[in-house]
Protein backbone atom coordinates (compact mmCIF):
# COMPACT_ATOMS: atom_id res chain seq x y z
CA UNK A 1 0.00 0.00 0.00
CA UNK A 2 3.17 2.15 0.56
CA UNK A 3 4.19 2.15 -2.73
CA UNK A 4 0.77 2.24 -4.13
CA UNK A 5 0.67 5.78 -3.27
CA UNK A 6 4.05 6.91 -4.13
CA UNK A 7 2.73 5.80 -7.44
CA UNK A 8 -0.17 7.67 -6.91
CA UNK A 9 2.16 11.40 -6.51
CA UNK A 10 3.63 11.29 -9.71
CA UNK A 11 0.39 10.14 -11.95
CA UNK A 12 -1.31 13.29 -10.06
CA UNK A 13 1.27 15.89 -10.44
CA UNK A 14 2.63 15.22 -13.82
CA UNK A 15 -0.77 16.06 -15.63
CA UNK A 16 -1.68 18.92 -13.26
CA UNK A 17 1.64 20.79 -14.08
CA UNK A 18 1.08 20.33 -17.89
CA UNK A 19 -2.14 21.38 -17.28
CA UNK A 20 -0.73 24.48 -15.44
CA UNK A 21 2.16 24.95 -18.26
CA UNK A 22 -0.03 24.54 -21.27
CA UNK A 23 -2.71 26.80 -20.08
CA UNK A 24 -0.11 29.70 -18.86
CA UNK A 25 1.50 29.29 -22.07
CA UNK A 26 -1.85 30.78 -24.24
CA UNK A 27 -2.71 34.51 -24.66
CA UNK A 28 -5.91 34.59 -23.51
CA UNK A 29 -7.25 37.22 -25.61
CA UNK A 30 -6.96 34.54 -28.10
CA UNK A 31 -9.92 32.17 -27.63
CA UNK A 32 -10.16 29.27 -30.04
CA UNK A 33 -13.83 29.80 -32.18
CA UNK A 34 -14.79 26.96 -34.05
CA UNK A 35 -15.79 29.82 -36.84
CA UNK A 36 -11.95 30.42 -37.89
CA UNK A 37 -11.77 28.63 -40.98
CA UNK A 38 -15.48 28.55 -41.56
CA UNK A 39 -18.11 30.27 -43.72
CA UNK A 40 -19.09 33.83 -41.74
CA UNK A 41 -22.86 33.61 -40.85
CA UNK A 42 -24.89 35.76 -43.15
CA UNK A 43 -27.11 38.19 -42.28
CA UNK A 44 -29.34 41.67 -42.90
CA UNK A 45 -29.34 43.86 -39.84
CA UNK A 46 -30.93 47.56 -39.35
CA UNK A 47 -28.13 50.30 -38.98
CA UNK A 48 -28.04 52.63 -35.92
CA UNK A 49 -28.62 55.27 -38.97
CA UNK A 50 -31.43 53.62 -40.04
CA UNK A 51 -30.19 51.99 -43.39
CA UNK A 52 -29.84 48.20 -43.88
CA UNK A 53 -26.66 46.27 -43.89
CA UNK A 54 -26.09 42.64 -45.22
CA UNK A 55 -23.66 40.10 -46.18
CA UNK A 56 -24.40 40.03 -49.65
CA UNK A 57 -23.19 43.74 -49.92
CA UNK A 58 -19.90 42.46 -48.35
CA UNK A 59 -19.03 40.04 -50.89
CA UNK A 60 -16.03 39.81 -52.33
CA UNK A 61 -14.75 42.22 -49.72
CA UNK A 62 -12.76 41.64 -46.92
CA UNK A 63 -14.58 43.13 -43.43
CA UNK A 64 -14.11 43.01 -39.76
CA UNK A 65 -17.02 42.35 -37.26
CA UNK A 66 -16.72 43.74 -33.79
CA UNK A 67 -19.60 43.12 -31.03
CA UNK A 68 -19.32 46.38 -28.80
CA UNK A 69 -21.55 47.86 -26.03
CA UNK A 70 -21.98 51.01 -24.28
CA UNK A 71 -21.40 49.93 -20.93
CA UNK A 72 -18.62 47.63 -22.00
CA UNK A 73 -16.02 50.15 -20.09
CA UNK A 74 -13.51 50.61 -20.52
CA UNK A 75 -12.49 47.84 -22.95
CA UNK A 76 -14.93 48.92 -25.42
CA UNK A 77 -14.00 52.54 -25.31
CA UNK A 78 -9.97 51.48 -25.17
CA UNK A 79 -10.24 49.61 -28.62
CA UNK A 80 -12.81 52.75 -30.70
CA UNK A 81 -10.21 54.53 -31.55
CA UNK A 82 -7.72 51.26 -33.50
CA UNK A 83 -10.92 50.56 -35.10
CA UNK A 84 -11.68 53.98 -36.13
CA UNK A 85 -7.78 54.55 -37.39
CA UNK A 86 -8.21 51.12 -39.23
CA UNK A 87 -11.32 52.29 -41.03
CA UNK A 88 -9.76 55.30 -42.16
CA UNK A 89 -6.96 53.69 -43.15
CA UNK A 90 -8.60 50.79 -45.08
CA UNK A 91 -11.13 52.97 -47.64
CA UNK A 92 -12.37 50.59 -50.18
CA UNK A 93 -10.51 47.90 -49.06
CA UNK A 94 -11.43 47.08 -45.48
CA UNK A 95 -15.35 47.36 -44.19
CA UNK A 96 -15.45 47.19 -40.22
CA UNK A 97 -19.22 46.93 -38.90
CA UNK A 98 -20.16 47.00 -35.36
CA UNK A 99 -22.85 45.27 -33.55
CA UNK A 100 -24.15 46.46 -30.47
CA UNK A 101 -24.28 43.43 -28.15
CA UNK A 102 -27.27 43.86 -25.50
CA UNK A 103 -27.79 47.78 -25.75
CA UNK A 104 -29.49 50.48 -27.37
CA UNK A 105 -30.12 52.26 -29.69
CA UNK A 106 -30.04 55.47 -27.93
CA UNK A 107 -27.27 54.66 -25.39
CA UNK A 108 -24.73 53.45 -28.86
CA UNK A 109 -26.17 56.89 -29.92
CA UNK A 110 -24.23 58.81 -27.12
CA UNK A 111 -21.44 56.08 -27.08
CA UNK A 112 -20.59 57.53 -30.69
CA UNK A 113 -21.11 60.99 -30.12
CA UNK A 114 -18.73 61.19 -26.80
CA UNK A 115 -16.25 59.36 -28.42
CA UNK A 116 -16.43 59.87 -32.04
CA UNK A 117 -17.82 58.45 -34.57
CA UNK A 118 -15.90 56.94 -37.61
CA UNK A 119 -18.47 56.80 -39.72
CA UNK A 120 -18.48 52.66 -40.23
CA UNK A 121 -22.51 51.17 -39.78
CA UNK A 122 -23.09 49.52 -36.70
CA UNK A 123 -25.73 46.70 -36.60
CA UNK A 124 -28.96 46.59 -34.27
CA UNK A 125 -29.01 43.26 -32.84
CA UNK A 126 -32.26 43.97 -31.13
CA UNK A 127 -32.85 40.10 -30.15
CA UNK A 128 -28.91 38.63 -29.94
CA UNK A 129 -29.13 36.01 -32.60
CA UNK A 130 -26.52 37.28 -34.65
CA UNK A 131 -24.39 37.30 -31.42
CA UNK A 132 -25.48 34.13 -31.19
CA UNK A 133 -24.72 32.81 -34.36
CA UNK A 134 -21.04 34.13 -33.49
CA UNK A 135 -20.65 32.34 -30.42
CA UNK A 136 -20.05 35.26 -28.89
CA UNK A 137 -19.83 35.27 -25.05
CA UNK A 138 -19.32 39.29 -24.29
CA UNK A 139 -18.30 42.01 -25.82
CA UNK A 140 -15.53 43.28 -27.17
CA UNK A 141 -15.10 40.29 -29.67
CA UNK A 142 -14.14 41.24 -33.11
CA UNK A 143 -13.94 38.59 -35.95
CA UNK A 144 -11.96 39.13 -39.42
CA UNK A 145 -13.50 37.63 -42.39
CA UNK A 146 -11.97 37.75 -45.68
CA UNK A 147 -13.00 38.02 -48.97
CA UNK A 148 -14.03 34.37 -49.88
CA UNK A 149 -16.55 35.16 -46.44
CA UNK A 150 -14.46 32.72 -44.24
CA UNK A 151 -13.43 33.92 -40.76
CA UNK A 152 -9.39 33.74 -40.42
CA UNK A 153 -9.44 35.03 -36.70
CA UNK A 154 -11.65 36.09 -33.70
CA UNK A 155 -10.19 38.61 -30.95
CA UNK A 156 -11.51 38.45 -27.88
CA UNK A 157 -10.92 41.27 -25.07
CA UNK A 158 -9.90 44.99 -27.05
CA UNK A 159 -8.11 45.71 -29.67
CA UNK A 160 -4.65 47.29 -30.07
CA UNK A 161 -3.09 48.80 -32.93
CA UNK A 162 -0.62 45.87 -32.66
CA UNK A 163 -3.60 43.46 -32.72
CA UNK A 164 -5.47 44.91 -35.55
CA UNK A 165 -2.70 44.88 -37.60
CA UNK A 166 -1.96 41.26 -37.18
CA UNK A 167 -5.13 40.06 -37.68
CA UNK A 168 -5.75 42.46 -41.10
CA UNK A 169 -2.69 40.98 -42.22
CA UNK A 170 -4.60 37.73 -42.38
CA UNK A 171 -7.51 39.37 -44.58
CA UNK A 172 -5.72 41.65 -46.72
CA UNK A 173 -4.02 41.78 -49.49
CA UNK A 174 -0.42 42.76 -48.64
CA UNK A 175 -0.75 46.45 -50.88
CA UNK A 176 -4.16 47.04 -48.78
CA UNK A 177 -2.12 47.01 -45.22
């Protein structure tokens, strides 16, 4: 029975510290999605400016997706500005859309106007199923999609300029970056 258990130590410990190793060793901002490599889900959403917005006028276009919120503070008000500057920067090459996750209308509204507003539509996800349909779990989580419509990378937590560029260099063409 002595030796039972000193059997017992190592079959314990071993997998708990590569447990502990492997899971250290991941940037958590990067959460696996079982959408990276897939088809993007298509869909026609209502704009905040009252327009509609839908996959099929994406096509052929590379675009990123970002699920934001006006209470999402201050992660959501850290990352407005590298999507703005990556708007700007992208013209007819990039699209960004947002997609207010579990707000309104009116409170996006003054989220735009305190901050600035870029000028890219933002989506009314009045009842979450595009969210769903994203897997997404809170916001921020931005997806890039290129132009054959298949997702090449999710972000999860805000962007940086570091960030954004990384993950456009996976959807655009290198002259476009």
């Amino acid at each position: 029975m002595h030796h039972l258990r000193w059997l017992l130590v190592p079959l314990l410990v071993i997998p708990l510290g590569w447990l502990l190793l492997t899971g250290f060793a991941r940037d958590p901002r990067e959460v696996a999605s079982p959408l990276v490599g897939q088809q993007a889900p298509a869909w026609t959403y209502e704009t905040l400016d009252g327009d509609t917005l839908s996959t099929d006028e994406l096509a052929g276009r590379p675009y990123v997706v970002n699920f934001w919120a006006s209470w999402c503070i201050p992660a959501c008000v850290d990352e407005h500005p590298v999507l703005s500057s990556a708007y700007q920067r992208g013209g007819d090459e990039l699209m960004i859309v947002g997609v207010l996750y579990q707000d309104t209308p009116a409170d996006a509204e003054s989220f735009l106007a305190r901050y600035g507003d870029a000028g890219y539509p933002h989506l009314i996800d009045a009842t979450g199923r595009l969210a769903i349909e994203f897997g997404v779990t809170g916001p921020p989580e931005t997806f890039f999609v290129d132009a054959d419509g298949i997702v090449q990378a999710k972000q999860f937590g805000p962007l940086t300029d570091a960030l954004m560029a990384d993950h456009l260099a996976r959807i655009l063409p290198s002259a476009a970056r």
